[in-house]
PDB file of N, CA and C in Angstrom:
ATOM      1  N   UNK A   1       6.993  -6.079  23.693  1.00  0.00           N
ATOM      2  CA  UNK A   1       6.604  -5.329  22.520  1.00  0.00           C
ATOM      3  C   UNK A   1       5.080  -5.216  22.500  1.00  0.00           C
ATOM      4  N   UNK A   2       4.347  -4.241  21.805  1.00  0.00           N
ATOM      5  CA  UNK A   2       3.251  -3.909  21.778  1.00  0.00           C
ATOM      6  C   UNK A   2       2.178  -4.707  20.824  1.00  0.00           C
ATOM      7  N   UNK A   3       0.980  -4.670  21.457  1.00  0.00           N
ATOM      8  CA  UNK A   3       0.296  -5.794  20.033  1.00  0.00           C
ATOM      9  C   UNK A   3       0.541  -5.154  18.665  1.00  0.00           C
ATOM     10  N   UNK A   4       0.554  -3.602  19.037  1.00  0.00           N
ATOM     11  CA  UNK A   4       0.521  -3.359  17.292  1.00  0.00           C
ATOM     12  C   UNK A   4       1.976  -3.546  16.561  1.00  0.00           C
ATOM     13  N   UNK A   5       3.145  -3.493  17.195  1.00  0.00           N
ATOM     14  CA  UNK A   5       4.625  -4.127  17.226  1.00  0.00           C
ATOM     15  C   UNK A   5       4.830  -5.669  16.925  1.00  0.00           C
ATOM     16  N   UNK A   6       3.549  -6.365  17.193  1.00  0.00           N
ATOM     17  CA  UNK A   6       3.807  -7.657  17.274  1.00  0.00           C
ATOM     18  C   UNK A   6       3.172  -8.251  15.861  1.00  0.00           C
ATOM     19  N   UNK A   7       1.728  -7.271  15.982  1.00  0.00           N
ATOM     20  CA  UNK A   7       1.040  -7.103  14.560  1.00  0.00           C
ATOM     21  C   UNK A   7       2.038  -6.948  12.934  1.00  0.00           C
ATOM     22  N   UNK A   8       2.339  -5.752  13.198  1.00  0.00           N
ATOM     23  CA  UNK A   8       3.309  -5.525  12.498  1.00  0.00           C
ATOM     24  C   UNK A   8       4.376  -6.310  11.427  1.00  0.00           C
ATOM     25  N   UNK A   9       4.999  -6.970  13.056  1.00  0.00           N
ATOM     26  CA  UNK A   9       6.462  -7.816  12.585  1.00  0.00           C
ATOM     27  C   UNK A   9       5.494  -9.383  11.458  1.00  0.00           C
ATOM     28  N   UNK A  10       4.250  -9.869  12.177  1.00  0.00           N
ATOM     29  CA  UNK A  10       3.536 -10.573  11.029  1.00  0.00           C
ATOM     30  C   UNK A  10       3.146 -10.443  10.226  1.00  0.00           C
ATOM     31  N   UNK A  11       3.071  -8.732   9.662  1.00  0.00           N
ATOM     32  CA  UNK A  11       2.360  -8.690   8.564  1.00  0.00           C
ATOM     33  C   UNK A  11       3.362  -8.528   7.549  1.00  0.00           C
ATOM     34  N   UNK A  12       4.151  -8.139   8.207  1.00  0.00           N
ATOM     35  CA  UNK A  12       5.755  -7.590   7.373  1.00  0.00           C
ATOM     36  C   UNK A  12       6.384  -9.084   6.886  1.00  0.00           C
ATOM     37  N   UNK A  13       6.710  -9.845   7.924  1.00  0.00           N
ATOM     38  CA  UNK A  13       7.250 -11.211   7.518  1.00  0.00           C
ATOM     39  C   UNK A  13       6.018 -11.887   6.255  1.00  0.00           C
ATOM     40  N   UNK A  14       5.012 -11.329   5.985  1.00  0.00           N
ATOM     41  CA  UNK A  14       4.152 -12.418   4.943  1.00  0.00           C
ATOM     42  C   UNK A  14       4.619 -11.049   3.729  1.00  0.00           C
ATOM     43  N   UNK A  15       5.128  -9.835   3.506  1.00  0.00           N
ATOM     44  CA  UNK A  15       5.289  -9.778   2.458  1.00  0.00           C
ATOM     45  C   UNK A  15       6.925  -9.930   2.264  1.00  0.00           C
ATOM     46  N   UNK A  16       7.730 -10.190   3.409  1.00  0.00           N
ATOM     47  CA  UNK A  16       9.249 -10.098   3.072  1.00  0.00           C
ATOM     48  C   UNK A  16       9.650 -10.578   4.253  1.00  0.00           C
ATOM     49  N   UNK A  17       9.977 -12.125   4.699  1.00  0.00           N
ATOM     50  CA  UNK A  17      10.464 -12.694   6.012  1.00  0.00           C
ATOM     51  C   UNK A  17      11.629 -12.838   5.488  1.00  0.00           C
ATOM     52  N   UNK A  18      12.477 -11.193   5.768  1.00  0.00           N
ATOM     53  CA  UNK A  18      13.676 -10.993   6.246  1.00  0.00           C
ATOM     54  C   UNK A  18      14.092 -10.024   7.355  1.00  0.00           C
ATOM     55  N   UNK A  19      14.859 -10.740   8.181  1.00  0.00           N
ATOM     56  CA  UNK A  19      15.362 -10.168   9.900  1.00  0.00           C
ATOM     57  C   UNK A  19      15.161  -8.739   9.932  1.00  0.00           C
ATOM     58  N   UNK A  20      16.138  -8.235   8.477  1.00  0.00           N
ATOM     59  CA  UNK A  20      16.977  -6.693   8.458  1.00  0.00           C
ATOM     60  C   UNK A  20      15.698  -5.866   7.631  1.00  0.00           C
ATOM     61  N   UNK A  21      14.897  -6.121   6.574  1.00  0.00           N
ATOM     62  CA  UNK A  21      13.820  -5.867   6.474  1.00  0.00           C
ATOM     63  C   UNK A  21      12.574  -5.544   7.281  1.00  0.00           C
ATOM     64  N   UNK A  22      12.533  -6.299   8.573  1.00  0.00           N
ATOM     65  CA  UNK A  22      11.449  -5.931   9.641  1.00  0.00           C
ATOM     66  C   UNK A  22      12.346  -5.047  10.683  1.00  0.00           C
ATOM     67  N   UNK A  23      12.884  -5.502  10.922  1.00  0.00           N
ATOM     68  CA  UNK A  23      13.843  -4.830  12.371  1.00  0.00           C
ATOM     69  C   UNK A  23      14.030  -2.910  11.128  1.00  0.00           C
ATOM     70  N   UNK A  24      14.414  -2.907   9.916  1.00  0.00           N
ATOM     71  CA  UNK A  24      14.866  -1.352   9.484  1.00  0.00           C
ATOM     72  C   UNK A  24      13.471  -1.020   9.720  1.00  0.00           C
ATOM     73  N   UNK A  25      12.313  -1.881   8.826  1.00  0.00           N
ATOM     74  CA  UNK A  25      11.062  -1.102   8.564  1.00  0.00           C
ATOM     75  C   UNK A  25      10.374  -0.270  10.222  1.00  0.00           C
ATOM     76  N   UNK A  26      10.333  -1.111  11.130  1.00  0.00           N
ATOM     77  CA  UNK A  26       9.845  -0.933  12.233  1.00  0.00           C
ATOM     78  C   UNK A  26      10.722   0.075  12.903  1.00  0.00           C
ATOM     79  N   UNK A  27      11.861   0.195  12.367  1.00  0.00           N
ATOM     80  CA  UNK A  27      12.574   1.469  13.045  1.00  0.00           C
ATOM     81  C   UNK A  27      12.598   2.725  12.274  1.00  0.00           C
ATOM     82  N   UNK A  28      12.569   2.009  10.885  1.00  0.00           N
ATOM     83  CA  UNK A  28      12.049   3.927  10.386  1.00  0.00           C
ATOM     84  C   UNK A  28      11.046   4.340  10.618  1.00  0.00           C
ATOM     85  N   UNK A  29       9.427   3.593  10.907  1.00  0.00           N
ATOM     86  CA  UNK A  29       8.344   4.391  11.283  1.00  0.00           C
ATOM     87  C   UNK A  29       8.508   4.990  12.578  1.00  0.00           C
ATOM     88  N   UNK A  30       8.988   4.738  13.811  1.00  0.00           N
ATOM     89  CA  UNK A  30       9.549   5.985  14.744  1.00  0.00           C
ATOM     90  C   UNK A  30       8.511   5.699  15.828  1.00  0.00           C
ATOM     91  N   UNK A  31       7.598   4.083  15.525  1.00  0.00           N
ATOM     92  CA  UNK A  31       6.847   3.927  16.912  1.00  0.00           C
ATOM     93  C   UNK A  31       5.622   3.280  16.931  1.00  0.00           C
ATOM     94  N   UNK A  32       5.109   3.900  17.932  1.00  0.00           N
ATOM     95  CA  UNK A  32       3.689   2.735  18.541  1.00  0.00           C
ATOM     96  C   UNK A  32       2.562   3.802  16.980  1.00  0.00           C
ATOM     97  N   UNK A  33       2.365   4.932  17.341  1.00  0.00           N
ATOM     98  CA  UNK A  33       1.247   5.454  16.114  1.00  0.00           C
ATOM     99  C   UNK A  33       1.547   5.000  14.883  1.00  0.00           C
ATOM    100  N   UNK A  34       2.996   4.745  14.445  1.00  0.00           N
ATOM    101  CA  UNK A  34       3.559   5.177  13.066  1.00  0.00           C
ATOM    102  C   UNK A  34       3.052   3.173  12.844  1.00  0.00           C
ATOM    103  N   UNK A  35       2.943   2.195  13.692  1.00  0.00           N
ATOM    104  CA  UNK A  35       3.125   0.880  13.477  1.00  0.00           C
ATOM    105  C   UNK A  35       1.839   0.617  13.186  1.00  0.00           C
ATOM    106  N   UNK A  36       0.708   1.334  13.941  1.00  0.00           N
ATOM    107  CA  UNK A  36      -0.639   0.681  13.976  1.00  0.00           C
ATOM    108  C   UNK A  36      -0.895   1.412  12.490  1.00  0.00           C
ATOM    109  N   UNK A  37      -0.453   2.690  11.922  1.00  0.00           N
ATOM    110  CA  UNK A  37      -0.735   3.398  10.934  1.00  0.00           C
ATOM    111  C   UNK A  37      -0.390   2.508   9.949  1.00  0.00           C
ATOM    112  N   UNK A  38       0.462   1.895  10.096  1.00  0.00           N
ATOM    113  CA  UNK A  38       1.417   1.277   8.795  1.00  0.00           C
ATOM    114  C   UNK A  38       0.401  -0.193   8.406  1.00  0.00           C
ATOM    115  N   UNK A  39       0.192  -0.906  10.110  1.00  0.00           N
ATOM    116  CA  UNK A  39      -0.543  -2.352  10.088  1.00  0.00           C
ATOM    117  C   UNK A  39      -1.879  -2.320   9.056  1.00  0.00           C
ATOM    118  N   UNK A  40      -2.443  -0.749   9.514  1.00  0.00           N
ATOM    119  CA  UNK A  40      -4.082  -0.474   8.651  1.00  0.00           C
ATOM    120  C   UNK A  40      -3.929  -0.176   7.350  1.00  0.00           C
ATOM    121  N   UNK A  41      -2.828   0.317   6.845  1.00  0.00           N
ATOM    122  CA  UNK A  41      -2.518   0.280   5.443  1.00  0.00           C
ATOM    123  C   UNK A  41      -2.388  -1.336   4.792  1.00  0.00           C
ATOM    124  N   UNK A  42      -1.451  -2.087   5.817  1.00  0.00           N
ATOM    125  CA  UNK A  42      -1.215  -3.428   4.838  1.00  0.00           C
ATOM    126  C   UNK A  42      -2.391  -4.049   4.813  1.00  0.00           C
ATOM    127  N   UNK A  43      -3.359  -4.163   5.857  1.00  0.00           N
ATOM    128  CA  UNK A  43      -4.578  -4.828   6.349  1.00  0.00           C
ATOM    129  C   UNK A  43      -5.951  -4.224   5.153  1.00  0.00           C
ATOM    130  N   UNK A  44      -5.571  -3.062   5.313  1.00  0.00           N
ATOM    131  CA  UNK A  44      -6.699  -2.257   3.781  1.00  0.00           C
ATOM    132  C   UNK A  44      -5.703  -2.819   2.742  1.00  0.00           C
ATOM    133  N   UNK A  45      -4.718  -2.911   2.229  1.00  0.00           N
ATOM    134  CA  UNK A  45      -4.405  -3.356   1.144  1.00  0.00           C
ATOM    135  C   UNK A  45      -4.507  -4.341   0.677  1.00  0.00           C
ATOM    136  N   UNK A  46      -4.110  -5.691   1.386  1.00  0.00           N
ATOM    137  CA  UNK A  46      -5.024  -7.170   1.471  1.00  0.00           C
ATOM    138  C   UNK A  46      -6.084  -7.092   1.423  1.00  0.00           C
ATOM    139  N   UNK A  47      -7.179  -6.592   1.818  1.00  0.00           N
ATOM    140  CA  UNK A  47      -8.647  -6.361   1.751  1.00  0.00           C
ATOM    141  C   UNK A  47      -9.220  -6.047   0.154  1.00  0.00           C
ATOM    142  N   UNK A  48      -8.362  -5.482   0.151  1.00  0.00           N
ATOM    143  CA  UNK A  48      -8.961  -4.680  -1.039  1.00  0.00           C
ATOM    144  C   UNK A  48      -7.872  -5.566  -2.520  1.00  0.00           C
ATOM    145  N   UNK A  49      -7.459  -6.682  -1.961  1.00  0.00           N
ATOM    146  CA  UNK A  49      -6.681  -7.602  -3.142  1.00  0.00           C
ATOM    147  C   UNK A  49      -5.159  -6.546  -3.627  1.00  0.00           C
ATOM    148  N   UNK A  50      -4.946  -5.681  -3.440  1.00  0.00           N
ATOM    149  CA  UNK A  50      -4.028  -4.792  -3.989  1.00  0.00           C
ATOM    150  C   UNK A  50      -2.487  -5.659  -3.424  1.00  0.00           C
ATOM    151  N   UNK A  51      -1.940  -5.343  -4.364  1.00  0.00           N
ATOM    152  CA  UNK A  51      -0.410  -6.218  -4.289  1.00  0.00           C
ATOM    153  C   UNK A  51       0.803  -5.058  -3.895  1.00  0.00           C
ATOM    154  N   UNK A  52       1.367  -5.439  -2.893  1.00  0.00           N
ATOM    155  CA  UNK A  52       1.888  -4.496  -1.887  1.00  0.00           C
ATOM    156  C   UNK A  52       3.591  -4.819  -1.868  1.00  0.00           C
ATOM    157  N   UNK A  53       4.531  -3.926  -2.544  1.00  0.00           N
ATOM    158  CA  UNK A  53       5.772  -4.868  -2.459  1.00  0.00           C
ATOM    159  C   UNK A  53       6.414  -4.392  -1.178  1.00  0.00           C
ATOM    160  N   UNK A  54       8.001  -4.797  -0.584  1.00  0.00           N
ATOM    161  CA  UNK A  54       8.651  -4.521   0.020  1.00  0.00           C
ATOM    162  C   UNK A  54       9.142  -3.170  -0.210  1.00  0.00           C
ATOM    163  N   UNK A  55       9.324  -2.548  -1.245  1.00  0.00           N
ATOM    164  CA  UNK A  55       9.305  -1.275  -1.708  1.00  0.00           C
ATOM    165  C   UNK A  55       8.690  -0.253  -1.297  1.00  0.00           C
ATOM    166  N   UNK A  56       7.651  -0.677  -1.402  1.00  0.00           N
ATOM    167  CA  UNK A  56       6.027   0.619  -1.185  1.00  0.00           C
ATOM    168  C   UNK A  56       6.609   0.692   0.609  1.00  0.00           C
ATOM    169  N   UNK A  57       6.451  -0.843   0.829  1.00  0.00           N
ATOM    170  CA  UNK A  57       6.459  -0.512   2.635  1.00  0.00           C
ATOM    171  C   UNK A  57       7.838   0.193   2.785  1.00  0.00           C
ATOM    172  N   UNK A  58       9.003   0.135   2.605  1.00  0.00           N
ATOM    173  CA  UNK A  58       9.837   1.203   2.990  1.00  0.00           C
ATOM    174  C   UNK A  58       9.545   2.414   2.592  1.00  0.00           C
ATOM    175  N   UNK A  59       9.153   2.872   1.975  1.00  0.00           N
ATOM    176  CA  UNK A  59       8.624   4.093   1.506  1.00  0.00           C
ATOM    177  C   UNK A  59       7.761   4.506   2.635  1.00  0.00           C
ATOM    178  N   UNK A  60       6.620   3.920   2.578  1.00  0.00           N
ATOM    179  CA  UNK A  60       5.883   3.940   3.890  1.00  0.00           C
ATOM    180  C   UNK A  60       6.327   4.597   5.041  1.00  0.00           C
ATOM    181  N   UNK A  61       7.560   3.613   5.218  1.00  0.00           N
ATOM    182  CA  UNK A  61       8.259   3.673   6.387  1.00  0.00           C
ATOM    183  C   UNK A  61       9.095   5.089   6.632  1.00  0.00           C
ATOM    184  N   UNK A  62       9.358   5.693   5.852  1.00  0.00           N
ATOM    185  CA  UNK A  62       9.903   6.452   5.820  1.00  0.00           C
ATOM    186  C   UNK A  62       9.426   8.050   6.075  1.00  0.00           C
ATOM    187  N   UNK A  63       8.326   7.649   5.237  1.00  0.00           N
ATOM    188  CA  UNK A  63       7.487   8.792   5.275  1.00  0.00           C
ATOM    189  C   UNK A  63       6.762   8.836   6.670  1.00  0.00           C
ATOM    190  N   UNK A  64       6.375   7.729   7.004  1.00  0.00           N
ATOM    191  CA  UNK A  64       5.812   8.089   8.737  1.00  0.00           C
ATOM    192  C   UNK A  64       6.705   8.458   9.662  1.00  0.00           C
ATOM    193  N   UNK A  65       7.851   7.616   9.334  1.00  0.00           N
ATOM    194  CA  UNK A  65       9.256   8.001  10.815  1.00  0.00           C
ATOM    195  C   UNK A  65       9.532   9.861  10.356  1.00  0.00           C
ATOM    196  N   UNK A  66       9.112  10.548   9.163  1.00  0.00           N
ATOM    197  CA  UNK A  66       9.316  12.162   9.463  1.00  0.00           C
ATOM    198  C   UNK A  66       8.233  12.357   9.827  1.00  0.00           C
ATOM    199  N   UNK A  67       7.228  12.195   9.431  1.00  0.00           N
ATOM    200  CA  UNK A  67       5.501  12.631  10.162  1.00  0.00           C
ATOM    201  C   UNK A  67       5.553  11.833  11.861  1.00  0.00           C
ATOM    202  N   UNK A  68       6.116  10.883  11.984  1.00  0.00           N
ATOM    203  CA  UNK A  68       5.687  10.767  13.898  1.00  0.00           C
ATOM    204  C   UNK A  68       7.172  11.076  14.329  1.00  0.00           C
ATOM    205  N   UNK A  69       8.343  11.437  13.996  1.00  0.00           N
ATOM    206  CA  UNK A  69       9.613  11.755  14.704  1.00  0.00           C
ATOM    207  C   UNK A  69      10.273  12.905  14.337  1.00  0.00           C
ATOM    208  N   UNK A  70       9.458  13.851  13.528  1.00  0.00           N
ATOM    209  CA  UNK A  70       9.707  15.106  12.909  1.00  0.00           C
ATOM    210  C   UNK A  70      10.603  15.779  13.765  1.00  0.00           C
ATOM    211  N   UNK A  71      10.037  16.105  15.413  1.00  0.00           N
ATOM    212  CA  UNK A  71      10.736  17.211  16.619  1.00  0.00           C
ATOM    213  C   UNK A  71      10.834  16.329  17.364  1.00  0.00           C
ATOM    214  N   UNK A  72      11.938  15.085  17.173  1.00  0.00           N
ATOM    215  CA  UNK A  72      11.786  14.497  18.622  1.00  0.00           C
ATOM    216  C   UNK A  72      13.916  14.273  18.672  1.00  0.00           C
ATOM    217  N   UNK A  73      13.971  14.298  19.192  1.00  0.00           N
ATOM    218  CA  UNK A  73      15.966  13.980  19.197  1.00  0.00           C
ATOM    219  C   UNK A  73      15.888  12.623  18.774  1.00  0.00           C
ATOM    220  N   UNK A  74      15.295  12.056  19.958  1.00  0.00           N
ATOM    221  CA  UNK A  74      16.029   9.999  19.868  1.00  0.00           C
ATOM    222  C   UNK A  74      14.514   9.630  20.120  1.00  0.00           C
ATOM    223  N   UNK A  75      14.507   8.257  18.966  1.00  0.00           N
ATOM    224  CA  UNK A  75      13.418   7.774  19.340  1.00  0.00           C
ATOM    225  C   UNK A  75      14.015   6.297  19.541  1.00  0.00           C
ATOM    226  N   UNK A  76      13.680   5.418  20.248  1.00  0.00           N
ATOM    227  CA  UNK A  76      14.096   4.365  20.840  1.00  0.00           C
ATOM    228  C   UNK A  76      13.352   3.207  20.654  1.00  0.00           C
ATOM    229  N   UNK A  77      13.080   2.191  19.918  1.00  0.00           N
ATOM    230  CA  UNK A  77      11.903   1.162  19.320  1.00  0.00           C
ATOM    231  C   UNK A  77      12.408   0.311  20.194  1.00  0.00           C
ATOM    232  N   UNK A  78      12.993  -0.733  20.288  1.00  0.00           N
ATOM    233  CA  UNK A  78      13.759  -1.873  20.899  1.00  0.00           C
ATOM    234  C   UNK A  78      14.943  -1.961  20.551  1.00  0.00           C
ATOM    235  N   UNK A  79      16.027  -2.297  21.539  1.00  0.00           N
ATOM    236  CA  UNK A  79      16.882  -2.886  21.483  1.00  0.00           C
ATOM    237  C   UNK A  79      17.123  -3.959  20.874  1.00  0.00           C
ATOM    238  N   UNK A  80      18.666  -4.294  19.798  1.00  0.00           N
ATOM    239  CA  UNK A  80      18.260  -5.323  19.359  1.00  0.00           C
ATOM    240  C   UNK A  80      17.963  -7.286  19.576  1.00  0.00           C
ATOM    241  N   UNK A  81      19.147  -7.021  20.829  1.00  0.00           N
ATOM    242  CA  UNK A  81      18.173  -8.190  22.007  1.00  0.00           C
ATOM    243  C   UNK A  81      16.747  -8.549  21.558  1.00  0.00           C
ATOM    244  N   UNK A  82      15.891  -7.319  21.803  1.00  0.00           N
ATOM    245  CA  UNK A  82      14.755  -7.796  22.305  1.00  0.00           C
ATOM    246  C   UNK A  82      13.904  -7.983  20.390  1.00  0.00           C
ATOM    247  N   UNK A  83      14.597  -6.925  19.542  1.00  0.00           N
ATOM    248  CA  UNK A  83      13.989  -7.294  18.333  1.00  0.00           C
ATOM    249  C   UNK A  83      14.050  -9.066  18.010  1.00  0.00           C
ATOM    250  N   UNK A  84      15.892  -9.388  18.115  1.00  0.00           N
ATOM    251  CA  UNK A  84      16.198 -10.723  17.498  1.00  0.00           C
ATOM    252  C   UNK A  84      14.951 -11.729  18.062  1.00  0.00           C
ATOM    253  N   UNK A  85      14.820 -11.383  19.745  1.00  0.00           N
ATOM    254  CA  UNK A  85      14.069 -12.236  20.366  1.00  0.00           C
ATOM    255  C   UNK A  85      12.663 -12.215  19.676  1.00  0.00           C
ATOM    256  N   UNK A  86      12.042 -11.220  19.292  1.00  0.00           N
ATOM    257  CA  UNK A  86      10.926 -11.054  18.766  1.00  0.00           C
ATOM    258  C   UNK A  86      10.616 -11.761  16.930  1.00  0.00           C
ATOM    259  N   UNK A  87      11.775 -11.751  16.650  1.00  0.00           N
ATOM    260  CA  UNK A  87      11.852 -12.338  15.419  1.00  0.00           C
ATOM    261  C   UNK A  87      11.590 -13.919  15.983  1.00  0.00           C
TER     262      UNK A  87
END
C-alpha cells in the first residue's frame, strides 16, 4: 500500500478505529489522488483545532470517489487480504 494509503488508514483509525469504516472510506475515495486529498483535509482540520466526525469523512469520501472515478469502469484499491493485513 502507498504512504498516502498507509497515511490515511492512521488518520482515519484516530477519528473512528473501525475495520468497515476505513476499508468503505478508502474505497469510496477511488484512490492514490482522492487519499492524499482526503489525508490534507484531516491534517488542515487538526491544525486548525476543528472537530471532524466520521460523518463529514464519509461525505468526503464520497464526493471525491465521483470527482477521481467519475469515467473510469472499475477502480480497484486493495483486495481485501491485503486491506485486513493492513489493518
Amino acid at each position: 500500500m502507498s504512504e498516502h494509503g498507509k497515511e490515511l488508514m492512521m488518520l482515519l483509525r484516530n477519528i473512528y478505529n473501525d475495520h468497515d469504516f476505513v476499508c468503505g472510506t478508502m474505497s469510496n475515495c477511488g484512490g492514490e489522488e482522492a487519499w492524499k486529498e482526503m489525508c490534507d483535509f484531516i491534517k488542515y482540520a487538526n491544525e486548525q483545532c476543528e472537530k471532524i466526525t466520521s460523518d463529514d469523512i464519509l461525505a468526503l469520501s464520497l464526493s471525491l470517489g465521483e470527482k477521481y472515478v467519475r469515467d473510469k469502469d472499475i477502480v480497484c484499491i486493495a483486495d481485501s487480504e491485503t486491506m485486513a493485513a493492513a489493518l
